[in-house]
N, C-alpha and C. Protein backbone atom coordinates (compact mmCIF):
# COMPACT_ATOMS: atom_id res chain seq x y z
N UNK A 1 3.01 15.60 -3.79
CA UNK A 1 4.36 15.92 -4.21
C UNK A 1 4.50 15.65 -5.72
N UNK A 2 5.29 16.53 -6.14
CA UNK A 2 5.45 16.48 -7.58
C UNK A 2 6.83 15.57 -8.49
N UNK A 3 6.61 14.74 -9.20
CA UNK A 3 7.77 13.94 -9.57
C UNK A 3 9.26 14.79 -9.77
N UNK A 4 8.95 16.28 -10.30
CA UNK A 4 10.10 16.81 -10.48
C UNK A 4 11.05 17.12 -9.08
N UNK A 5 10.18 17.19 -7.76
CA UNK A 5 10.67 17.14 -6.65
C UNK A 5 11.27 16.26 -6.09
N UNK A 6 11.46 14.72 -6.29
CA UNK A 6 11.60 13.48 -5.81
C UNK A 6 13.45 14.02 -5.97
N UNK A 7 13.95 13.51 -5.23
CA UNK A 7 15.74 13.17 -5.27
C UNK A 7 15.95 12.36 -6.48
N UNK A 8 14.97 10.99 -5.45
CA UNK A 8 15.25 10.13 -6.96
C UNK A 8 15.49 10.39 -8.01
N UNK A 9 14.23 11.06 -9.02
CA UNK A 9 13.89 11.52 -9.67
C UNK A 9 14.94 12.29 -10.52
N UNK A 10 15.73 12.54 -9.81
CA UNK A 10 16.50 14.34 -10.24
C UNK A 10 17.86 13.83 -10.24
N UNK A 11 18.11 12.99 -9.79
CA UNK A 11 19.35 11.98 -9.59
C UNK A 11 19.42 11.29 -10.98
N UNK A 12 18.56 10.52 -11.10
CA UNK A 12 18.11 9.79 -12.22
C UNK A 12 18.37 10.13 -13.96
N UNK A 13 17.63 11.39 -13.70
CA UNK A 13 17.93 12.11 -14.81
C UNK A 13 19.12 12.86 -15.29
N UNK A 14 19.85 13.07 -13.98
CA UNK A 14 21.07 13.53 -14.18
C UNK A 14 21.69 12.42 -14.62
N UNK A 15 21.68 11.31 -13.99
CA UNK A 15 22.82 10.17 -14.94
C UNK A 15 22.43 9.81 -15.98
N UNK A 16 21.12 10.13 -16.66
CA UNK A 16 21.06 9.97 -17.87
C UNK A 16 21.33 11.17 -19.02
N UNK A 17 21.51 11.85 -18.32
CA UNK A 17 22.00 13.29 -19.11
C UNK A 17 23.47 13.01 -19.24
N UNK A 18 24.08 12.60 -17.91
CA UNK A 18 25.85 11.71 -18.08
C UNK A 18 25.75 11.16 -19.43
N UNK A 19 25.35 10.04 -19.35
CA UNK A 19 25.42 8.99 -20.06
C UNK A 19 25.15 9.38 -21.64
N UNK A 20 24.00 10.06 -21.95
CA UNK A 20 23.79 10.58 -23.23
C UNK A 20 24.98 11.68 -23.55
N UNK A 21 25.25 12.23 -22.65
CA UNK A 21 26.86 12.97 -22.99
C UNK A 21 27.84 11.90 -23.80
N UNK A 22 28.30 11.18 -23.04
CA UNK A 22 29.70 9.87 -23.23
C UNK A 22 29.47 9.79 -24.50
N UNK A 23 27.68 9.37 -24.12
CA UNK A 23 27.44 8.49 -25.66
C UNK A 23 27.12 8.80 -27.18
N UNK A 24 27.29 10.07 -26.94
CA UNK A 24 26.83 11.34 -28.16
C UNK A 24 27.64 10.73 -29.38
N UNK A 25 29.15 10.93 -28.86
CA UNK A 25 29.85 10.33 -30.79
C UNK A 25 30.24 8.93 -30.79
N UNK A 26 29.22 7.85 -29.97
CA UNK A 26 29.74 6.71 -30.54
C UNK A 26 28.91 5.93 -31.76
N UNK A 27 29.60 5.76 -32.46
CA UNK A 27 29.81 4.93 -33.65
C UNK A 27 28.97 3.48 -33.69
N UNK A 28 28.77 3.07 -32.22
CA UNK A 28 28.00 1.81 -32.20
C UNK A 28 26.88 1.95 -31.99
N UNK A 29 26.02 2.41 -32.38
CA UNK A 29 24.70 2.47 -32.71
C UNK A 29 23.27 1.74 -31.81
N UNK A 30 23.50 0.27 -31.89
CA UNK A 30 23.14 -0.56 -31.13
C UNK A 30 23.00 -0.16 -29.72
N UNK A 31 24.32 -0.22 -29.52
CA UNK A 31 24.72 -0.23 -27.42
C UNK A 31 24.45 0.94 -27.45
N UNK A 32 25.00 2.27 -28.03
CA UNK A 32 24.32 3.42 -27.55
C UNK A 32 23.09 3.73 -27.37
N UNK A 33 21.96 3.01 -28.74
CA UNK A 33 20.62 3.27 -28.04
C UNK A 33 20.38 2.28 -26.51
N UNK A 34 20.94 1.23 -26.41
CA UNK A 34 20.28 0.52 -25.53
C UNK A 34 20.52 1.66 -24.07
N UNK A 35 21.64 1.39 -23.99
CA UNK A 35 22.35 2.13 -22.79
C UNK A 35 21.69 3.55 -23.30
N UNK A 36 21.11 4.24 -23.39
CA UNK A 36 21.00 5.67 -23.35
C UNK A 36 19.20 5.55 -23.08
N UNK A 37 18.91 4.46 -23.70
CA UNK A 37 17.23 4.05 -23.39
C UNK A 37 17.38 3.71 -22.03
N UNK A 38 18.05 2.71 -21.25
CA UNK A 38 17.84 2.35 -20.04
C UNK A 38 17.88 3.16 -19.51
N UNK A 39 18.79 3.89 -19.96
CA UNK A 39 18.86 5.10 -18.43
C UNK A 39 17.90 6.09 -18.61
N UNK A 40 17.40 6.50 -19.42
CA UNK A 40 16.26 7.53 -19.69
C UNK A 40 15.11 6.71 -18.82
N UNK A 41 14.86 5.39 -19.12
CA UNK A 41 13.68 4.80 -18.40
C UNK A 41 13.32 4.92 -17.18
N UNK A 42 14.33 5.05 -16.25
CA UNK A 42 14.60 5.19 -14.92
C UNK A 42 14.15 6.07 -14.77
N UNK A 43 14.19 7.60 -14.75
CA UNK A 43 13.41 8.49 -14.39
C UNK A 43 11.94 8.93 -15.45
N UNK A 44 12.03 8.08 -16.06
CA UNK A 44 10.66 8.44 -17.29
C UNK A 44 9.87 7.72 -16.33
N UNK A 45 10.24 6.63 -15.79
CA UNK A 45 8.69 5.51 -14.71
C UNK A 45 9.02 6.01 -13.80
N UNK A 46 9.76 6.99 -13.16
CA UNK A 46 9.44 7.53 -11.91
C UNK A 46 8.52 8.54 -12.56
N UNK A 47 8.30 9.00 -13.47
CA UNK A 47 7.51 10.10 -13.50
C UNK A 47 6.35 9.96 -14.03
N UNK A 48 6.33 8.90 -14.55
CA UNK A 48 5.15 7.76 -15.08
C UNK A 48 4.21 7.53 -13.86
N UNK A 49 4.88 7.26 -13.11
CA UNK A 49 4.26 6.68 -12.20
C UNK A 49 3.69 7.69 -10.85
N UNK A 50 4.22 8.65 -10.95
CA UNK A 50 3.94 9.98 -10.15
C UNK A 50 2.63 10.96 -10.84
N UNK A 51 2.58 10.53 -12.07
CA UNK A 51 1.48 11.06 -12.70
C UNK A 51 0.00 10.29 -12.90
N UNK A 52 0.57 8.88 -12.34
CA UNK A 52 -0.55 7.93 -12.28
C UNK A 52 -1.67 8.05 -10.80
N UNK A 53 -2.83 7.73 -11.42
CA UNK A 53 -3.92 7.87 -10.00
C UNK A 53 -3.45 6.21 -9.28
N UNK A 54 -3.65 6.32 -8.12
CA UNK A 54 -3.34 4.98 -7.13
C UNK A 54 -2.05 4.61 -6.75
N UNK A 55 -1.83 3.99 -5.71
CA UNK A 55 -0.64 4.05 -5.23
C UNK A 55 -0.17 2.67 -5.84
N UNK A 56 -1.15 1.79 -6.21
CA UNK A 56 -1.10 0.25 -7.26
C UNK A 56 0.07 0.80 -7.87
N UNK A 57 -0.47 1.58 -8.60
CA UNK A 57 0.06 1.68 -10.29
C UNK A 57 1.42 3.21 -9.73
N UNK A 58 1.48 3.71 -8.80
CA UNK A 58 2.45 3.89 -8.68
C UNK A 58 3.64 3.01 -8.64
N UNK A 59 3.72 2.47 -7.72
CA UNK A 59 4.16 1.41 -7.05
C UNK A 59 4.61 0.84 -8.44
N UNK A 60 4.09 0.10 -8.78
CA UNK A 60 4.24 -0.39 -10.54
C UNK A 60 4.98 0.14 -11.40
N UNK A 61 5.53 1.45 -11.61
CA UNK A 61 6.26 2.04 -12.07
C UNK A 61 7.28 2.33 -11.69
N UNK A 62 7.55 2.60 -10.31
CA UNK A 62 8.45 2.87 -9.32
C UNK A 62 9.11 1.21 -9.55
N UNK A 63 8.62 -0.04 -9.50
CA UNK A 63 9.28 -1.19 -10.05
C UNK A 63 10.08 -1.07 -11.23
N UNK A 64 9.21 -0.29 -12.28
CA UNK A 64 9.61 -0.96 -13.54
C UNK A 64 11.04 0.22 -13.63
N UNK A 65 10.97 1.16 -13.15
CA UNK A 65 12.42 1.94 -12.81
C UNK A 65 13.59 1.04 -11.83
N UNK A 66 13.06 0.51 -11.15
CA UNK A 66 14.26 -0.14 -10.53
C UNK A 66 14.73 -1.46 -11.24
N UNK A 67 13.91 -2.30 -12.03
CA UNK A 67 14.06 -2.99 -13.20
C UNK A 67 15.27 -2.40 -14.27
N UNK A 68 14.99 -0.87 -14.44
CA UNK A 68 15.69 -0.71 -15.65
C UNK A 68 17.26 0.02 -14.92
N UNK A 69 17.35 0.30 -13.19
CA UNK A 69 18.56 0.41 -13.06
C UNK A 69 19.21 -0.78 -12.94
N UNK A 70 18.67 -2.09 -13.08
CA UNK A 70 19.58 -3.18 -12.52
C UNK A 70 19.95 -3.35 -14.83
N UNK A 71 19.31 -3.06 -15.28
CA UNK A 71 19.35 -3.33 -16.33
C UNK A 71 20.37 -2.02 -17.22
N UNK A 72 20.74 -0.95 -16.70
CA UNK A 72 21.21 -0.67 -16.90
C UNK A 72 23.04 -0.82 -16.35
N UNK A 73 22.80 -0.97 -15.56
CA UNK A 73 24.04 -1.47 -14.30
C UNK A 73 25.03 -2.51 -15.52
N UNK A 74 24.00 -3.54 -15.82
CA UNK A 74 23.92 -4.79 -16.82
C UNK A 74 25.06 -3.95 -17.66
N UNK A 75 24.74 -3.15 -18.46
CA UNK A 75 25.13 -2.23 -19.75
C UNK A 75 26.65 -1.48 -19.03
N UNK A 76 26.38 -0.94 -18.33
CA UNK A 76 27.68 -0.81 -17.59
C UNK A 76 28.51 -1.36 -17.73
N UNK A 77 28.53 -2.61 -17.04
CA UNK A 77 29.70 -3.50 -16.65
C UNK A 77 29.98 -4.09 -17.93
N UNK A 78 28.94 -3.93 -19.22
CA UNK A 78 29.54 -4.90 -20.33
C UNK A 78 30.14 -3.68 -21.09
N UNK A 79 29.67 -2.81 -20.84
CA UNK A 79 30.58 -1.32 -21.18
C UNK A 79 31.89 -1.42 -21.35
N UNK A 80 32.32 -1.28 -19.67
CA UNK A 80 33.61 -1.34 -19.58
C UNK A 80 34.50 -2.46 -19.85
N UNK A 81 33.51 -3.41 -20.15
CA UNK A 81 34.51 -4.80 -20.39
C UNK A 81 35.47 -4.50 -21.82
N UNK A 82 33.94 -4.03 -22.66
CA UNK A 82 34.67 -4.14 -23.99
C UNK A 82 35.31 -2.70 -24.32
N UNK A 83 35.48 -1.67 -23.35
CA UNK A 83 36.42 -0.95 -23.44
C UNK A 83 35.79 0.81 -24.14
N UNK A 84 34.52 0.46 -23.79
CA UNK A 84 33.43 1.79 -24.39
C UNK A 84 33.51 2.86 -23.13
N UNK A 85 33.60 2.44 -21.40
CA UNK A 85 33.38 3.39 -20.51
C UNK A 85 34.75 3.41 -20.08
N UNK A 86 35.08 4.35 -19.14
CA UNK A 86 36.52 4.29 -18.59
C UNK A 86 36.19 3.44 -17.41
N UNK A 87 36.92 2.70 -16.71
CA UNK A 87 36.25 2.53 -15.53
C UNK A 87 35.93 3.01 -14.58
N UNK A 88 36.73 4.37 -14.45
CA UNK A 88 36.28 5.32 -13.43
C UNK A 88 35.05 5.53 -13.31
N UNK A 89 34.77 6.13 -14.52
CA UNK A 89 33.22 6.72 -14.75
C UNK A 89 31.98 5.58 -14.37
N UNK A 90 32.80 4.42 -15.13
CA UNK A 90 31.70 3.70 -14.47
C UNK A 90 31.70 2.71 -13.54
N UNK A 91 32.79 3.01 -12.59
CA UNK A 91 31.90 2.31 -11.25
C UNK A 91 31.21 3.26 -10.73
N UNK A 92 31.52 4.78 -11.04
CA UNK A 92 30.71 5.76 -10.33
C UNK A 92 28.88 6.09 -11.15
N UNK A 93 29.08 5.32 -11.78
CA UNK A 93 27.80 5.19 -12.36
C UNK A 93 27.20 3.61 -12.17
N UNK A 94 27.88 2.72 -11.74
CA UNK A 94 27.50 1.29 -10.70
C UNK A 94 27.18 1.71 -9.97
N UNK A 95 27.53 2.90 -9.02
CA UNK A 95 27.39 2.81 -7.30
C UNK A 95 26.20 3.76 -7.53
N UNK A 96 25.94 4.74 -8.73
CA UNK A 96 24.89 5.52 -8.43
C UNK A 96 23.66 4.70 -9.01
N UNK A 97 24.04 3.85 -9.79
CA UNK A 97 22.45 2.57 -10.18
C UNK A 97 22.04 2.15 -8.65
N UNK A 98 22.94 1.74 -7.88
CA UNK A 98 22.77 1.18 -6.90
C UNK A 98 22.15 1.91 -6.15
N UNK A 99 22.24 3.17 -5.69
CA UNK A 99 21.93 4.48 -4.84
C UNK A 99 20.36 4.49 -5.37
N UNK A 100 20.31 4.70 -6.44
CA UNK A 100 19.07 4.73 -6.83
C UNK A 100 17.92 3.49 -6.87
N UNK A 101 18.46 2.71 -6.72
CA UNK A 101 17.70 1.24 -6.46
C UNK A 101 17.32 1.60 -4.98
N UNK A 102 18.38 1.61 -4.45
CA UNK A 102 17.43 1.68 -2.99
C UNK A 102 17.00 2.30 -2.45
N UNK A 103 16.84 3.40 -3.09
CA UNK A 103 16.19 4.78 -3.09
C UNK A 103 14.75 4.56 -3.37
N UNK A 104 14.52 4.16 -4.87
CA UNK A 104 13.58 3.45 -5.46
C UNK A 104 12.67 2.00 -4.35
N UNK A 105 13.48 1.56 -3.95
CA UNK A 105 12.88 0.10 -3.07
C UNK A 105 12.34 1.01 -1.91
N UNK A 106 12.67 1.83 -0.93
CA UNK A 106 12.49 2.59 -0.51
C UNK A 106 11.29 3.35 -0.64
N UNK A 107 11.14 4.04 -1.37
CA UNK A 107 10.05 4.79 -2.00
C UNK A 107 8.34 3.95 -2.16
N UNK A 108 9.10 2.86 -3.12
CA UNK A 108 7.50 1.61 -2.73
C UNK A 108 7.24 1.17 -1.85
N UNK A 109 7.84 0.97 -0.69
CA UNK A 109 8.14 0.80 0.18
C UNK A 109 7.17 1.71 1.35
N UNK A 110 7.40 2.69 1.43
CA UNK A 110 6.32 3.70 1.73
C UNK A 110 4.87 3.76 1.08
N UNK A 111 4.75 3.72 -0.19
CA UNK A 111 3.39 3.33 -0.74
C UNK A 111 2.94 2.34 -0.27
N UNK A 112 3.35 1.01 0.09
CA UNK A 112 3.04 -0.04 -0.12
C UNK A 112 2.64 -0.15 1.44
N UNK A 113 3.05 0.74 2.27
CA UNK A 113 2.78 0.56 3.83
C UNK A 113 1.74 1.10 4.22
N UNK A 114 1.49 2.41 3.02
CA UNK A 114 0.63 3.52 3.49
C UNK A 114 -0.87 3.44 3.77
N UNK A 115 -1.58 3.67 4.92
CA UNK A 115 -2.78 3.55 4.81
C UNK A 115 -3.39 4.89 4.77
């Protein structure tokens, strides 16, 4: 199977296509790269890792994506604190970090069983 096929995958990238939208004319420089890097990461190590030989080093990547949705989630919530996301937008971008985490746990999950 091909990474561009995964849900995950395609999910992933769509909220980072969101997110680089929002974040196109802000002014803060800093938080926009961070937050626009995390979320790109998420589907860059799913695809990292779909292009890798072994299910090890799949697996490994498929981590380091679910790493960067809890880390993006992070960016979220300090988002909206200081008044950069609406909150609408982003609990619906909380609940889809989340969707994708266990999507992701899921996924290694199957590698990790597979004989």
């Amino acid at each position: 199977m091909r990474f561009e096929d995964l849900e995950v995958w395609k999910r992933a990238a769509r909220l980072s296509v969101h997110i680089y939208q929002d974040f196109q004319a802000s002014r803060d420089f800093g938080f926009r790269d961070q937050i626009t890097r995390s979320s790109l990461s998420i589907a860059s190590n799913i695809a990292e890792g779909y292009e890798r030989i072994g299910e090890k080093d799949r697996v490994r990547f498929l981590n380091y994506a679910k790493g960067s949705c809890g880390e993006l989630r992070t960016q979220i919530y300090i988002g909206m604190q200081i008044g950069y996301i609406e909150p609408q937008t982003g609990n619906r971008w909380v609940e889809e970090t989340h969707a994708l985490s266990r999507m992701l746990y899921g996924l290694m999950n199957h590698f990790r069983h597979r004989k």
